[in-house]
N, C-alpha and C. Protein backbone atom coordinates (compact mmCIF):
# COMPACT_ATOMS: atom_id res chain seq x y z
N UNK A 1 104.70 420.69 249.05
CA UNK A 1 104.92 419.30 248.72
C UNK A 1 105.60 419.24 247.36
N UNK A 2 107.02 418.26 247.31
CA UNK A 2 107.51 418.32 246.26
C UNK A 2 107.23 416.66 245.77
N UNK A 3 107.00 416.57 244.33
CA UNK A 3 106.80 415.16 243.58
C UNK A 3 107.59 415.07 242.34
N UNK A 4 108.44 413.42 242.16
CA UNK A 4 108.47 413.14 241.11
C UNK A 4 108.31 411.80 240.91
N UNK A 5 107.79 411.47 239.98
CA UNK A 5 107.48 410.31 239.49
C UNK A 5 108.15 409.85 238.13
N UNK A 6 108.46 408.49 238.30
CA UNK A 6 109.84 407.86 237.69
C UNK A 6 108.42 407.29 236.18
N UNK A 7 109.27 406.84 235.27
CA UNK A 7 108.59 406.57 233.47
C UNK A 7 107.52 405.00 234.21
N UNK A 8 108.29 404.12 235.25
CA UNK A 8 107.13 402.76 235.59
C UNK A 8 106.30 403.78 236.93
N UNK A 9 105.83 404.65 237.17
CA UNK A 9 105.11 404.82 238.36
C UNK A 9 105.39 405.07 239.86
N UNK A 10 107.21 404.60 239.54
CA UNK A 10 107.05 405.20 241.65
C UNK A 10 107.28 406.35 242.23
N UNK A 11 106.89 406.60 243.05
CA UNK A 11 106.75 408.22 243.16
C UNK A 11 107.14 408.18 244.29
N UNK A 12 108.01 409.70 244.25
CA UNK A 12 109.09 410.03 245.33
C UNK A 12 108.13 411.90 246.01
N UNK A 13 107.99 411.81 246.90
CA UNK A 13 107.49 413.02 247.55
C UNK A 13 108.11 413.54 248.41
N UNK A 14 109.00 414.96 249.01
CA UNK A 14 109.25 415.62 249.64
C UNK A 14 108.56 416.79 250.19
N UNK A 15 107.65 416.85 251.87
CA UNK A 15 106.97 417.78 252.37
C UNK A 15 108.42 418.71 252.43
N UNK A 16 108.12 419.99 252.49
CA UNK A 16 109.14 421.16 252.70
C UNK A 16 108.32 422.19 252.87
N UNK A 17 109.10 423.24 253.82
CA UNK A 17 108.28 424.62 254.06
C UNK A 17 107.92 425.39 252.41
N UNK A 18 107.09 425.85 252.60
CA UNK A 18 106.02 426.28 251.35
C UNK A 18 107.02 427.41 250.57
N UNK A 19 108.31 427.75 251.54
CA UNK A 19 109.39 428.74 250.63
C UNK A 19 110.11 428.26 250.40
N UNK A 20 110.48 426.86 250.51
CA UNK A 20 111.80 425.74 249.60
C UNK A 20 111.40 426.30 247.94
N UNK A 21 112.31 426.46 247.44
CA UNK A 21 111.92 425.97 245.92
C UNK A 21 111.72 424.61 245.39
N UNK A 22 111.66 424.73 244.14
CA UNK A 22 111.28 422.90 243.59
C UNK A 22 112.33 422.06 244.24
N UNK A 23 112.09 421.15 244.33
CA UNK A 23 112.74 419.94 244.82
C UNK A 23 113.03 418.80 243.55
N UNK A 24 112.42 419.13 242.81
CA UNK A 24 111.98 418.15 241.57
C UNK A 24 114.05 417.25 241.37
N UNK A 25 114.37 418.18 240.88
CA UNK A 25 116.15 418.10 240.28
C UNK A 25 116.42 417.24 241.65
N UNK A 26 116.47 417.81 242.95
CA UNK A 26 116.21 416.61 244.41
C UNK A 26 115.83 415.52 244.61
N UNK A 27 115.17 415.23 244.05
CA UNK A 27 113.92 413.93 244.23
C UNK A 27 114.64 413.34 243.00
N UNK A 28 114.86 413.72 241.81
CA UNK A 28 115.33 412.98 240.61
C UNK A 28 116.44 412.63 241.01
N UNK A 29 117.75 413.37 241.39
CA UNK A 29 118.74 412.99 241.82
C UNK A 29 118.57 411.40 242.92
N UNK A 30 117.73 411.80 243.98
CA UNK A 30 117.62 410.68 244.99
C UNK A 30 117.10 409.61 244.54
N UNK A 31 116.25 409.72 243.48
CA UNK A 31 116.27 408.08 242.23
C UNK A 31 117.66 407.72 241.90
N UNK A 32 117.75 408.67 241.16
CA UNK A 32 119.50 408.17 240.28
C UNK A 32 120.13 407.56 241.04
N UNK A 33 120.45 408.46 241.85
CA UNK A 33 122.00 408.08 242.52
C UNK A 33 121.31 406.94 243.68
N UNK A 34 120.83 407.11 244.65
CA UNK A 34 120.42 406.13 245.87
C UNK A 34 119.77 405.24 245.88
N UNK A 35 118.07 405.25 244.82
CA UNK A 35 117.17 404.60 245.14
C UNK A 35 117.71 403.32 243.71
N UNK A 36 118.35 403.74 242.24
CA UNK A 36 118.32 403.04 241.60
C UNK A 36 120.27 401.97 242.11
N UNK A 37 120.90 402.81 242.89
CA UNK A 37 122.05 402.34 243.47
C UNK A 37 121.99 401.12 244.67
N UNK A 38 121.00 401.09 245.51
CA UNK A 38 120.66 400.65 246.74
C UNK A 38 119.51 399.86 246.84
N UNK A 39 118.93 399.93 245.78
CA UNK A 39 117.34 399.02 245.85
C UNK A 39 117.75 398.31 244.26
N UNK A 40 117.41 399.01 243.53
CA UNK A 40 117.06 398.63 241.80
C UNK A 40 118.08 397.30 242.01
N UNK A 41 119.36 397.73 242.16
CA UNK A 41 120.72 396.88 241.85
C UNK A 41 120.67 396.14 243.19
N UNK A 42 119.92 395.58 243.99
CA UNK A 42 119.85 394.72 245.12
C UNK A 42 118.87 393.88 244.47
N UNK A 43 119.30 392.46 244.37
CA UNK A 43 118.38 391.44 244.44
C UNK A 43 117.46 391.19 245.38
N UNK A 44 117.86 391.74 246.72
CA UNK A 44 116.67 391.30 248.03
C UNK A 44 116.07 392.30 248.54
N UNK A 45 116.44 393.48 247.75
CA UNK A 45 116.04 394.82 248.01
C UNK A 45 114.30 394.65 248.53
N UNK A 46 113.82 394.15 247.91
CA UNK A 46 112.30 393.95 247.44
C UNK A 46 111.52 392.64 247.54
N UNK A 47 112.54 392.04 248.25
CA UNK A 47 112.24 390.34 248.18
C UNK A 47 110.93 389.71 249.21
N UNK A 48 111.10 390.77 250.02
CA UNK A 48 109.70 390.69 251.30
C UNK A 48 108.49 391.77 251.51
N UNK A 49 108.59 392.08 250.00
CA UNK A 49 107.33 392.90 249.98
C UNK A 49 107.60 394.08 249.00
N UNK A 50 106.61 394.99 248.90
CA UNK A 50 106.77 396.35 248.42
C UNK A 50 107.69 397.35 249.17
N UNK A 51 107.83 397.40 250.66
CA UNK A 51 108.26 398.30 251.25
C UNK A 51 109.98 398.07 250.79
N UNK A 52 110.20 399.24 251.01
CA UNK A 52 112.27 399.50 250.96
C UNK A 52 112.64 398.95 251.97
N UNK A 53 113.57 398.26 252.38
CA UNK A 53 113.79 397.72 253.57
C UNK A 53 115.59 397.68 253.33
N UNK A 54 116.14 398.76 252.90
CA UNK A 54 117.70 398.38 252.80
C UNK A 54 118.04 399.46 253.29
N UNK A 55 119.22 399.19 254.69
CA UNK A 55 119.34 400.34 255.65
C UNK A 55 120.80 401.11 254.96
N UNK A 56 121.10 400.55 253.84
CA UNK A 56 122.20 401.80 253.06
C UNK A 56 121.45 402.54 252.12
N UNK A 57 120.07 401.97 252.05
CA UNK A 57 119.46 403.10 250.71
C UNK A 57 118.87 404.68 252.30
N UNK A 58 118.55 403.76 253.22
CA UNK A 58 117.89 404.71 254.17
C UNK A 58 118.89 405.50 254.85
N UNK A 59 119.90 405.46 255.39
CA UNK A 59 121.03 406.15 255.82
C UNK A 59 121.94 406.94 254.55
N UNK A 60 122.04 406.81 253.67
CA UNK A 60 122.53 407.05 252.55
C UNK A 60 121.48 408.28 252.10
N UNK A 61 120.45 408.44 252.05
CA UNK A 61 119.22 409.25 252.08
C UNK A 61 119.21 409.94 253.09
N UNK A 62 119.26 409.97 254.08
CA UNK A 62 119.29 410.68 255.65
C UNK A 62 120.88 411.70 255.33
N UNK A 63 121.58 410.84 254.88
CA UNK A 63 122.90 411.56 254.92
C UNK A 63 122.70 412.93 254.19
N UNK A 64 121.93 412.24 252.57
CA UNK A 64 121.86 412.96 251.52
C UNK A 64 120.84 414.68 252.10
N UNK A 65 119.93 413.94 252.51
CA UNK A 65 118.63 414.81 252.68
C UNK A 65 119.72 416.08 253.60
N UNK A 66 120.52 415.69 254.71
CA UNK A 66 120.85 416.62 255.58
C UNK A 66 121.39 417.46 255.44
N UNK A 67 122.36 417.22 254.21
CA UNK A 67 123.47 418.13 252.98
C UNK A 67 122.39 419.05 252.31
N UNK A 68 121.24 418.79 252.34
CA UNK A 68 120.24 419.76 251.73
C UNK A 68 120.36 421.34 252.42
N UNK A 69 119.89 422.63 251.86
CA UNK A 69 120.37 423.91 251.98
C UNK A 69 119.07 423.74 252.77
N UNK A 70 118.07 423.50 252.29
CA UNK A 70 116.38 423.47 252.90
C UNK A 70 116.33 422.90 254.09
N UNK A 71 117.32 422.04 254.31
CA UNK A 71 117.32 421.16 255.27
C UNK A 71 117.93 422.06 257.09
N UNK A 72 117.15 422.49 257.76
CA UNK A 72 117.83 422.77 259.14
C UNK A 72 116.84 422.21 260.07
């Protein structure tokens, strides 16, 4: 299990086989670039609750995750 957690509290977790290395630089990246690109900078990102509900932060992530080396 890989974790990082952002300076306000939200926390990003990636399960991976127990011989992935850190994911950490992964998970930070997928803040930066996707989650603060696709949610943060969306006004309605968040407008109906806590859950993510924006299907370019989720496909955009799917894309990302698949480009992963860990990823088969």
């Amino acid at each position: 299990m890989h974790y990082f957690e952002t300076p306000t509290n939200l926390k990003f977790v990636m399960m991976t086989d127990p011989l992935v290395d850190s994911m950490y630089i992964i998970l930070r990246q997928i803040y930066v670039s996707l989650y603060v690109e696709y949610v943060v900078k969306n006004p309605l990102a968040l407008a109906h609750g806590s859950d993510v509900d924006v299907e370019l932060f989720r496909l955009s992530l799917d894309s990302f995750i698949k480009t992963l080396d860990a990823y088969e």
